[in-house]
Protein backbone atom coordinates (compact mmCIF):
# COMPACT_ATOMS: atom_id res chain seq x y z
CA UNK A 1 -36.82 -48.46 -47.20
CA UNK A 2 -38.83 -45.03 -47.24
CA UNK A 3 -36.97 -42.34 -49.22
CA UNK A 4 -39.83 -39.88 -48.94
CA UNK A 5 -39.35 -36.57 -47.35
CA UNK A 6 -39.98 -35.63 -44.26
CA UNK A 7 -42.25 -32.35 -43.45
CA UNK A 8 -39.14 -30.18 -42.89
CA UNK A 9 -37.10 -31.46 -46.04
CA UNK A 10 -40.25 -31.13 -48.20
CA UNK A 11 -40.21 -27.18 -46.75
CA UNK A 12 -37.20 -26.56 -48.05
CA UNK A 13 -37.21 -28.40 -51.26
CA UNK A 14 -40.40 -25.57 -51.62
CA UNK A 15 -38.82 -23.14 -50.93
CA UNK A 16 -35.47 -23.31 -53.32
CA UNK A 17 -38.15 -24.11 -55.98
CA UNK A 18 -40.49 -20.83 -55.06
CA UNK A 19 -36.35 -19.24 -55.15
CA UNK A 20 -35.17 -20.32 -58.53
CA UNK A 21 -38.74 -19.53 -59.98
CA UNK A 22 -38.00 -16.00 -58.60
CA UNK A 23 -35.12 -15.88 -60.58
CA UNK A 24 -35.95 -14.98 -64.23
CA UNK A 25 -33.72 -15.87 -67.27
CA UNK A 26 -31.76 -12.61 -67.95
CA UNK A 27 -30.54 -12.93 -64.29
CA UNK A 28 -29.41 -16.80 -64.26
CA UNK A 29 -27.85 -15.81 -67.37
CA UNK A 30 -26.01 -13.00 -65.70
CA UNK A 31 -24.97 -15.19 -62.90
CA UNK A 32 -23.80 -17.63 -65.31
CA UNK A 33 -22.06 -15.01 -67.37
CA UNK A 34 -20.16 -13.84 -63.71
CA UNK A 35 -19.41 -17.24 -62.86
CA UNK A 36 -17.56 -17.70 -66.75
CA UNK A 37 -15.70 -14.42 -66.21
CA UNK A 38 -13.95 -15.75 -63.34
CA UNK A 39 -12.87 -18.70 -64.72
CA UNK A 40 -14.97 -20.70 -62.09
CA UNK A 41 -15.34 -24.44 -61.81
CA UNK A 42 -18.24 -25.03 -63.63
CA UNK A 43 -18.70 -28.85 -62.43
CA UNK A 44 -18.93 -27.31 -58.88
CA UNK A 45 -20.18 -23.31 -59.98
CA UNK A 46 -19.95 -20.66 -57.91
CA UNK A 47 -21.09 -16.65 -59.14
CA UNK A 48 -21.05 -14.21 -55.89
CA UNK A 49 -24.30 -12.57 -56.96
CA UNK A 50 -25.96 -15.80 -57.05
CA UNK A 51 -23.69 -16.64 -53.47
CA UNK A 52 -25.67 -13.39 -52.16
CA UNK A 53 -29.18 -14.63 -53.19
CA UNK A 54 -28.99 -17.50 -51.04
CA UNK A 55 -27.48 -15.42 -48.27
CA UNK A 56 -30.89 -13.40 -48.87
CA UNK A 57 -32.91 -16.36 -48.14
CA UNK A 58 -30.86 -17.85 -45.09
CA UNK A 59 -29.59 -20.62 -47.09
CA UNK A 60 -25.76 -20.49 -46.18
CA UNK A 61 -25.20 -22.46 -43.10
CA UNK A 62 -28.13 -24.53 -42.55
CA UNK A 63 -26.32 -27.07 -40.71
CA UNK A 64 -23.59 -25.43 -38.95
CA UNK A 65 -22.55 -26.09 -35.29
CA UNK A 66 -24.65 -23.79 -33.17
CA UNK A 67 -24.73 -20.93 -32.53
CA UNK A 68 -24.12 -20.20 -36.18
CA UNK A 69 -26.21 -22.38 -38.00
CA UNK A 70 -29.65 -22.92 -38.48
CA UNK A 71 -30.64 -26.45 -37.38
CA UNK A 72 -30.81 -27.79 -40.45
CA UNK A 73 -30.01 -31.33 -40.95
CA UNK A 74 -27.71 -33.49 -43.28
CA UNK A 75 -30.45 -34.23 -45.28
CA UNK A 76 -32.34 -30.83 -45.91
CA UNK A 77 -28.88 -29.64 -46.62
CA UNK A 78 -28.38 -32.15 -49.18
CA UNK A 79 -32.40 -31.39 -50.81
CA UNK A 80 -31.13 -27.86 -51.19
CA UNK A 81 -28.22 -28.43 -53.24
CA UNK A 82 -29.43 -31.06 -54.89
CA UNK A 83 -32.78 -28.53 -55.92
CA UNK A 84 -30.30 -25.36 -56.61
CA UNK A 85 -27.79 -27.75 -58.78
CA UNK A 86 -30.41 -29.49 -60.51
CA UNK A 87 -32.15 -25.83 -61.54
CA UNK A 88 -28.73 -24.58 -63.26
CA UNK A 89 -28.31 -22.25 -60.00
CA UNK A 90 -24.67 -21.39 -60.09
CA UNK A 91 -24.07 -21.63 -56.09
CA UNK A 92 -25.37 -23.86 -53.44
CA UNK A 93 -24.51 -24.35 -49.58
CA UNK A 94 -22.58 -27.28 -51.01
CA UNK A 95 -20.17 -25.04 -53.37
CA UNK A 96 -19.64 -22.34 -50.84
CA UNK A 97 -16.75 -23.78 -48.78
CA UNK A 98 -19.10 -25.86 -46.61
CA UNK A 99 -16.79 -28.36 -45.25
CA UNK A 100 -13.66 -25.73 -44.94
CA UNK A 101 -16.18 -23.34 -42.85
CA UNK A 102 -17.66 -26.67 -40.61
CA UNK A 103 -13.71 -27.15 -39.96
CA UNK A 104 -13.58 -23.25 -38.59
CA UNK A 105 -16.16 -23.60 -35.81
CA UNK A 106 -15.41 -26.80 -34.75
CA UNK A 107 -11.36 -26.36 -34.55
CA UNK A 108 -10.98 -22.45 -35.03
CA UNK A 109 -9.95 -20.51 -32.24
CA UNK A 110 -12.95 -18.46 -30.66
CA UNK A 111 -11.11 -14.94 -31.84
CA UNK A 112 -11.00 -15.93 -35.76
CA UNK A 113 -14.34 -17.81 -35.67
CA UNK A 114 -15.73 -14.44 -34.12
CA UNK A 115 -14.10 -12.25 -36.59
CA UNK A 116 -14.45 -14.73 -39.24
CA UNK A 117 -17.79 -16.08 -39.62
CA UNK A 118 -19.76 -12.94 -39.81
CA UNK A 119 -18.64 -12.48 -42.93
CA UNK A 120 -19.05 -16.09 -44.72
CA UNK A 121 -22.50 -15.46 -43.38
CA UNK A 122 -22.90 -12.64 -45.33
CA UNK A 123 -21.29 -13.64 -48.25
CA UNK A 124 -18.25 -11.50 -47.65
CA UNK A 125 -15.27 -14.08 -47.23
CA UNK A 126 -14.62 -17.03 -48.81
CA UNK A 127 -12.13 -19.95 -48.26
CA UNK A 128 -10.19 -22.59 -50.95
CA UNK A 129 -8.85 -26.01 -49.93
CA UNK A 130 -5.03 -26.12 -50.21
CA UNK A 131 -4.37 -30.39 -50.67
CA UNK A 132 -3.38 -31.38 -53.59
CA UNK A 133 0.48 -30.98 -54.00
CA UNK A 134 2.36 -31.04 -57.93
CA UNK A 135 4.31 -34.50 -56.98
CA UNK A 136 1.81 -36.14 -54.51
CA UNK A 137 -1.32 -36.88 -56.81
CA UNK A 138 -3.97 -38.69 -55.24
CA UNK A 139 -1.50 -39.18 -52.53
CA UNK A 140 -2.25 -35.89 -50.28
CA UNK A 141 -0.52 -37.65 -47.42
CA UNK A 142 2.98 -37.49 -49.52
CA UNK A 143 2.88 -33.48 -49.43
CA UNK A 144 6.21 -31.67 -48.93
CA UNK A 145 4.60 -28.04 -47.49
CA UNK A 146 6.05 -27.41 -44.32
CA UNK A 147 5.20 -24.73 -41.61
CA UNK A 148 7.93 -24.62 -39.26
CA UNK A 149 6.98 -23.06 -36.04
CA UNK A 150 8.73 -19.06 -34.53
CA UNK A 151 7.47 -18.39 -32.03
CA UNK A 152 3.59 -16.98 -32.44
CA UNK A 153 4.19 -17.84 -35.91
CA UNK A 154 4.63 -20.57 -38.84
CA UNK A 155 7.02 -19.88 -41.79
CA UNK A 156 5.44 -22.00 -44.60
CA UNK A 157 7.08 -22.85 -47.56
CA UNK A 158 5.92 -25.12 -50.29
CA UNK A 159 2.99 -25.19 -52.96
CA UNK A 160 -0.63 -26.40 -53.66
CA UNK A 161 -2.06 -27.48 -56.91
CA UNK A 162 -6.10 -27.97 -58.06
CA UNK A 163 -6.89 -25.34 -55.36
CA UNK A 164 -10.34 -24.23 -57.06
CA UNK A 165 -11.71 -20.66 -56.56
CA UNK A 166 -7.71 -19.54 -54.80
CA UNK A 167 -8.36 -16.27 -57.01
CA UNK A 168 -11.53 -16.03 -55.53
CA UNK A 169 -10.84 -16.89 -52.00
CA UNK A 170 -9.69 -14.72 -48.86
CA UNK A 171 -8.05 -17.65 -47.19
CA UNK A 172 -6.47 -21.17 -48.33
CA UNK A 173 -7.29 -23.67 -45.76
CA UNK A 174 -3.83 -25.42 -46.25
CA UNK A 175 -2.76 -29.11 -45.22
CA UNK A 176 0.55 -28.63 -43.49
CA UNK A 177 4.07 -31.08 -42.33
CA UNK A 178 4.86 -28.98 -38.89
CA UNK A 179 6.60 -32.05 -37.66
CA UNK A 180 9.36 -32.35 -39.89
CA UNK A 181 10.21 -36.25 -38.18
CA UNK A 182 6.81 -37.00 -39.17
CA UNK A 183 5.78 -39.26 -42.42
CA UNK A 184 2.16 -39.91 -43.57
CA UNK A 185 -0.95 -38.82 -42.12
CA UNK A 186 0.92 -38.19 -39.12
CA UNK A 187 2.76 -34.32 -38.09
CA UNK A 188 0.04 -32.60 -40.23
CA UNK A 189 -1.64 -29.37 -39.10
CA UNK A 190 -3.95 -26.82 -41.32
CA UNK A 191 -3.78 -23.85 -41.40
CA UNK A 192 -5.50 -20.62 -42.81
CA UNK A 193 -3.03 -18.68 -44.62
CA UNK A 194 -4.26 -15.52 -46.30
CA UNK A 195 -4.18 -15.10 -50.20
CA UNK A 196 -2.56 -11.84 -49.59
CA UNK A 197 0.41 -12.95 -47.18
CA UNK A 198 3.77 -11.58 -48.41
CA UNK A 199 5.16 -14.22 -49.96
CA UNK A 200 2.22 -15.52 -51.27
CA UNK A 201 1.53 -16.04 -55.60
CA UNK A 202 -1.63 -17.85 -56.64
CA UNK A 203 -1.09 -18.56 -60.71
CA UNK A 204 -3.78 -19.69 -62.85
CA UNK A 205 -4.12 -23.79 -64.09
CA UNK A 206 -6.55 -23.97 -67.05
CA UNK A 207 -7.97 -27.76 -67.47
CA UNK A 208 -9.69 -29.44 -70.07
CA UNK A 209 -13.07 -28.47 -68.61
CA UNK A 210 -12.61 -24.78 -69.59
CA UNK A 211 -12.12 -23.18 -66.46
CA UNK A 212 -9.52 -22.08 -64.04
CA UNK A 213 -7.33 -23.72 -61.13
CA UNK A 214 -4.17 -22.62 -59.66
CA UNK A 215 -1.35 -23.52 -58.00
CA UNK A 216 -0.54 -21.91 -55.20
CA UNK A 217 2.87 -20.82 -53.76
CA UNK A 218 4.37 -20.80 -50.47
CA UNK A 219 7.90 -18.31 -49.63
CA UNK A 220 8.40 -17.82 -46.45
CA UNK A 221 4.54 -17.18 -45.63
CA UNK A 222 4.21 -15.93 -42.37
CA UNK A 223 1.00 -17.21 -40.98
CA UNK A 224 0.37 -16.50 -36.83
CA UNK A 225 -0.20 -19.46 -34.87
CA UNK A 226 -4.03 -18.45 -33.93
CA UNK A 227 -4.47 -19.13 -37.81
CA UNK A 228 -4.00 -23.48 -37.07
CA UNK A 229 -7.57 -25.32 -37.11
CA UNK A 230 -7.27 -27.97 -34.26
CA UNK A 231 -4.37 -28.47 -32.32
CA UNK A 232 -1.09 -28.84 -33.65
CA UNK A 233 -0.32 -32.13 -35.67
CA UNK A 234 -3.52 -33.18 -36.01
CA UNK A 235 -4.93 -31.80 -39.01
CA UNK A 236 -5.42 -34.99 -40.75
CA UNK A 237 -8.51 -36.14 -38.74
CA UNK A 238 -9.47 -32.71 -39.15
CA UNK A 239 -9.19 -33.43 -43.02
CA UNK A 240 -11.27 -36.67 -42.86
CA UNK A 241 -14.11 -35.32 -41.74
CA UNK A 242 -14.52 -33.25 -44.18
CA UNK A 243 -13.33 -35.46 -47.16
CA UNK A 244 -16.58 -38.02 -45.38
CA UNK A 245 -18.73 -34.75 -45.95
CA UNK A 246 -17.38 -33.87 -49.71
CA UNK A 247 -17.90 -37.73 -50.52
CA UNK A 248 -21.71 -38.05 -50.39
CA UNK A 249 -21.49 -35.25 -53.42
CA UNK A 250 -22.38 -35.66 -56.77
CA UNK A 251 -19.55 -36.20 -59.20
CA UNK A 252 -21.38 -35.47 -62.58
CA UNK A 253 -24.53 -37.21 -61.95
CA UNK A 254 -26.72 -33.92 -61.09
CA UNK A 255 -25.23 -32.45 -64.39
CA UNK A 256 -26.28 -35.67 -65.96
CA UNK A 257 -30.09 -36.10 -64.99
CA UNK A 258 -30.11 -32.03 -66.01
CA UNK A 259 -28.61 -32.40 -69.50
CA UNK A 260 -31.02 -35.49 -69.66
CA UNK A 261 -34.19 -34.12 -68.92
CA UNK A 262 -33.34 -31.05 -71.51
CA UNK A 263 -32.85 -33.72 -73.70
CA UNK A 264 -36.49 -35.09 -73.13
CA UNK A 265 -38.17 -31.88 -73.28
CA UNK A 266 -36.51 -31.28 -76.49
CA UNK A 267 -38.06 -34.96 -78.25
CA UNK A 268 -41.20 -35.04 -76.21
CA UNK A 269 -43.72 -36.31 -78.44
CA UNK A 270 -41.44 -37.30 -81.40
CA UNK A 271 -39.91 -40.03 -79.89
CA UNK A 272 -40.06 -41.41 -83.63
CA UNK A 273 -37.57 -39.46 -84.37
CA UNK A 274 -34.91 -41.51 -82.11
CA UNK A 275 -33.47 -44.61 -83.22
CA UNK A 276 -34.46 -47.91 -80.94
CA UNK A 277 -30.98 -47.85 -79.61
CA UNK A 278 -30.98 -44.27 -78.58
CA UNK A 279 -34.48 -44.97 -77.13
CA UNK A 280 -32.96 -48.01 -74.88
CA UNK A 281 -30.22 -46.03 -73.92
CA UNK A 282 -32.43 -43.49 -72.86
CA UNK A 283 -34.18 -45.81 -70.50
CA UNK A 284 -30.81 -46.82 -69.49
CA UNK A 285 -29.15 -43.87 -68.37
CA UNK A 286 -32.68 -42.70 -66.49
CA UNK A 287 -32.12 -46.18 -64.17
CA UNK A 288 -28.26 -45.86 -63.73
CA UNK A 289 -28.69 -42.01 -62.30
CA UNK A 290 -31.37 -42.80 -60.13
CA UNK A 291 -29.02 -45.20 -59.13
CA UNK A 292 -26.51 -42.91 -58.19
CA UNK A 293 -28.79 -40.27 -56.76
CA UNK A 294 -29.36 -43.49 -53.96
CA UNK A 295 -25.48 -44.02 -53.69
CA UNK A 296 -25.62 -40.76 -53.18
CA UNK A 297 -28.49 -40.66 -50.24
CA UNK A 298 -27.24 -43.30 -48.27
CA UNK A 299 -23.73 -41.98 -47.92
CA UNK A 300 -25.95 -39.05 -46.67
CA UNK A 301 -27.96 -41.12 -44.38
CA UNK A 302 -25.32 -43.29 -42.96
CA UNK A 303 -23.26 -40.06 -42.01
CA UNK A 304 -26.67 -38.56 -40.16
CA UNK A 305 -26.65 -41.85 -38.78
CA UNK A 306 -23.43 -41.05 -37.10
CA UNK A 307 -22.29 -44.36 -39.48
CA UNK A 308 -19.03 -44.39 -41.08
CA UNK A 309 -19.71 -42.87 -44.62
CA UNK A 310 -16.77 -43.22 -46.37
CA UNK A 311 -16.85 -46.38 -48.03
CA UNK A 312 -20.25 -45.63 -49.00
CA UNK A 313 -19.38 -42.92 -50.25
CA UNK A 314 -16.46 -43.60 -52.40
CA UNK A 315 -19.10 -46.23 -53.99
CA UNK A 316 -21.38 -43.02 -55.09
CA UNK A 317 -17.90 -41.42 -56.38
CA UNK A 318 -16.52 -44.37 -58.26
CA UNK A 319 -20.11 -44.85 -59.89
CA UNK A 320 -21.54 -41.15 -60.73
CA UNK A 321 -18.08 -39.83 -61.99
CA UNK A 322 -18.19 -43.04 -64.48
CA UNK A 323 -21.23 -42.75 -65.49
CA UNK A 324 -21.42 -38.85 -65.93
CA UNK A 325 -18.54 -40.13 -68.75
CA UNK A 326 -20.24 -42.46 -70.28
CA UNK A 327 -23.75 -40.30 -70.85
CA UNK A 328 -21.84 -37.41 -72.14
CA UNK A 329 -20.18 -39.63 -74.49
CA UNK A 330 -23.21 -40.80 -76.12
CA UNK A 331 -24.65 -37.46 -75.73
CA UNK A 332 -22.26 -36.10 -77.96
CA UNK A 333 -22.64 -38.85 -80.27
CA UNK A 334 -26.31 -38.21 -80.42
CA UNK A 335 -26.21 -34.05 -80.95
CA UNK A 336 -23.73 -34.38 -83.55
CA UNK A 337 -23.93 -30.33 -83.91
CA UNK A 338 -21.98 -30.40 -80.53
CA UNK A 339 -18.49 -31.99 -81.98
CA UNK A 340 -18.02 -28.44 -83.96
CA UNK A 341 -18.68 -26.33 -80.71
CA UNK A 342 -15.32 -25.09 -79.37
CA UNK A 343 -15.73 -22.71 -75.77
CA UNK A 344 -18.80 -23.08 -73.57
CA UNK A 345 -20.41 -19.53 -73.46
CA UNK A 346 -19.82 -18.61 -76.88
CA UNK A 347 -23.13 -17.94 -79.13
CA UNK A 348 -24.14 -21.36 -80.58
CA UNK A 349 -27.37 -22.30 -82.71
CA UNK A 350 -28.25 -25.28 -80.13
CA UNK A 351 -27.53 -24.68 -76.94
CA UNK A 352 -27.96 -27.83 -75.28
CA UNK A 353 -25.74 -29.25 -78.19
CA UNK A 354 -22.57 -26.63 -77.14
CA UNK A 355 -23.06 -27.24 -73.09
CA UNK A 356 -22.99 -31.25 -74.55
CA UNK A 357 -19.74 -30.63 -75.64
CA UNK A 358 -18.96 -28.54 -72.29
CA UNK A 359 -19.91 -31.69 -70.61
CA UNK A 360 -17.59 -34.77 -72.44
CA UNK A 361 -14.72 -32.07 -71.80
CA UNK A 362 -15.96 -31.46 -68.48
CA UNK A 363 -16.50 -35.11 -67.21
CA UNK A 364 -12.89 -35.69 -67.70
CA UNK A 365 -11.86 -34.37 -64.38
CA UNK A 366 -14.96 -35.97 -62.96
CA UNK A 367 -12.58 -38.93 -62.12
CA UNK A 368 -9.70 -37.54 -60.82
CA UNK A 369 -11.11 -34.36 -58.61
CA UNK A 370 -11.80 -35.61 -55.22
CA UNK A 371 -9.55 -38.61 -55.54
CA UNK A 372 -9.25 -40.75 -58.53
CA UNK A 373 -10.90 -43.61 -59.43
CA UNK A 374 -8.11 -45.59 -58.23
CA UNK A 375 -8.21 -44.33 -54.82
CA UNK A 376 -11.67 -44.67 -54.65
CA UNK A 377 -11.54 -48.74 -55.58
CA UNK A 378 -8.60 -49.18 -53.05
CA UNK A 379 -11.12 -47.73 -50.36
CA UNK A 380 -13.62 -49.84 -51.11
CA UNK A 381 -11.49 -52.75 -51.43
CA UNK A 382 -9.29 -52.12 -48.16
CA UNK A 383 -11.83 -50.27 -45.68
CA UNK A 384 -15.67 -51.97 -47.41
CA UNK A 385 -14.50 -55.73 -48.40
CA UNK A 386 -11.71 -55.81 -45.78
CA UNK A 387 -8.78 -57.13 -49.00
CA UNK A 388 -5.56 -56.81 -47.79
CA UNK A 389 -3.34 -54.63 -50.13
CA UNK A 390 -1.87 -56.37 -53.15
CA UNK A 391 -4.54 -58.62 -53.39
């Protein structure tokens, strides 16, 4: 199998390196330092001054359906992110409602793509994924938000939890019950309900990680019928798609190979200085991510390939968001200066030793964001290996 790039990818990889060496420290450090103020997600960062850069450089919807996007593929999308993430860049096509804004050309109505798009384009609107509900878990198919249908308009009533960026956002694209007979995946629609309806309270869900969630509430939201993405009822094939696109992510693994190679840089030459075991764990971690980097890829490929990518990609999940625990574990172990730092951002001695202990925090939620680990082995089990359920 040939995993080299092809002439295209390799121009782009280029040119988000030429980008981020454009960007001196004082300025990553201020995007960093925006992206902390807001409480933002730092396993998936997002800073709007670093969201404008890329706008800058025609980064932001490289692979959009025409005529918005650039005619970019999968896979030069996927070198870009992977380049800006792996560079400590605190936004990347990836982070900047990619899969929410794919669902808005293809389903949207032509008046709200028109008046819509424009400004994601130029950095100027933003959207959060409404799924997760307080009592459904992993389960998003058990939600209880319904949108019950007056006329030109749905009422909604209900609530969202784990909607990242909701402060941040203009719009919630929001997994809805409008078919109140309905049970499952069926009777769903979603919907784009602003963050400034009447009705409307976004409250803020600090986790473990350090930063900011929310759960969102729904009163008697009054969101206009032109608002639904696809037609009505139908919003869970609408939510597949882009779960398939979210899937052939990295879960902690890009974090990972970054923290690692700071690592190196910090013992090159004094290897000595390691004990043997540190040394062969080393050399173990380097194989596993490259590992996962491939998972990673070939949910990528398969999906250019027009190839069901979910299975696949669920492998990649499972995998990185494990291993991203288990390296910052021993990372920890290793920098023992990072047990006594408390808050990422604060002024620390060692750096890499506080964003260490950023990272074990942070890798917690690696397994549960995006459907837990659990979910992710039933997938495999049911949709790769064909088990029936229960065995």
């Amino acid at each position: 199998m040939d995993f080299s790039l092809s002439e295209d990818e390799q121009a782009y990889r280029d040119k988000v390196r030429q980008l981020v060496d454009d960007v001196d420290g004082a300025q990553m450090r201020a995007f960093w330092a925006e992206q902390h103020a807001l409480g933002g997600d730092r396993m998936f960062p997002w800073a709007l001054s670093a969201h404008k850069v890329l706008v800058e450089q025609g980064l932001i919807g490289l692979d959009w359906p025409a005529p918005w996007g650039k005619g970019a593929t999968s896979s030069e999308v996927f070198v870009v992110a992977e380049e800006l993430v792996a560079a400590g860049f605190p936004s990347s096509p990836v982070t900047s409602s990619h899969s929410l804004v794919r669902g808005l050309i293809s389903h949207g109505s032509p008046k709200i793509v028109e008046e819509q798009l424009p400004k994601v384009l130029a950095g100027d609107l933003r959207y959060a994924g409404g799924l997760s509900e307080p009592e459904a878990g992993s389960d998003l198919f058990a939600l209880r938000t319904t949108a019950v249908r007056h006329g030109d308009e749905y009422v909604v009533n209900g609530s969202k939890l784990w909607t990242s960026y909701a402060h941040e956002a203009q719009y919630i694209s929001t997994l809805v019950r409008t078919d109140p007979e309905s049970t499952r995946h069926r009777g769903l629609s979603m919907l784009l309900i602003p963050t400034d309806a009447p009705g409307m309270e976004i409250k803020p869900v600090w986790v473990v990680g350090g930063w900011r969630v929310n759960q969102c509430f729904f009163e008697d939201v009054r969101v206009p019928v032109s608002n639904r993405l696809g037609p009505e009822n139908e919003g869970a094939a609408i939510l597949s798609a882009g779960l398939s696109a979210e899937r052939s992510m990295s879960f902690g693994g890009t974090e990972s190979r970054l923290l690692l190679a700071r690592l190196l840089h910090r013992f090159a030459g004094a290897a000595d200085e390691l004990q043997d075991n540190d040394l062969e764990a080393i050399g173990r971690f380097v194989t596993k991510l490259e590992v996962e980097r491939l998972l990673n890829v070939a949910a990528n490929a398969k999906g250019i390939r027009g190839e069901e990518a979910s299975v696949a990609g669920s492998m990649g999940k499972v995998f990185g968001s494990e291993l991203a625990q288990e390296f910052a574990q021993w990372l920890n172990e290793l920098l023992a200066d990072s047990l006594y730092q408390r808050e990422w951002g604060a002024a620390a001695d060692d750096q890499l030793a506080a964003d260490a202990e950023w990272f074990v925090r942070g890798t917690v939620t690696v397994t549960v964001a995006g459907g837990t680990s659990e979910i992710q082995r039933n997938a495999i089990a049911q949709r790769g290996l064909g088990l029936p359920k229960g065995a």
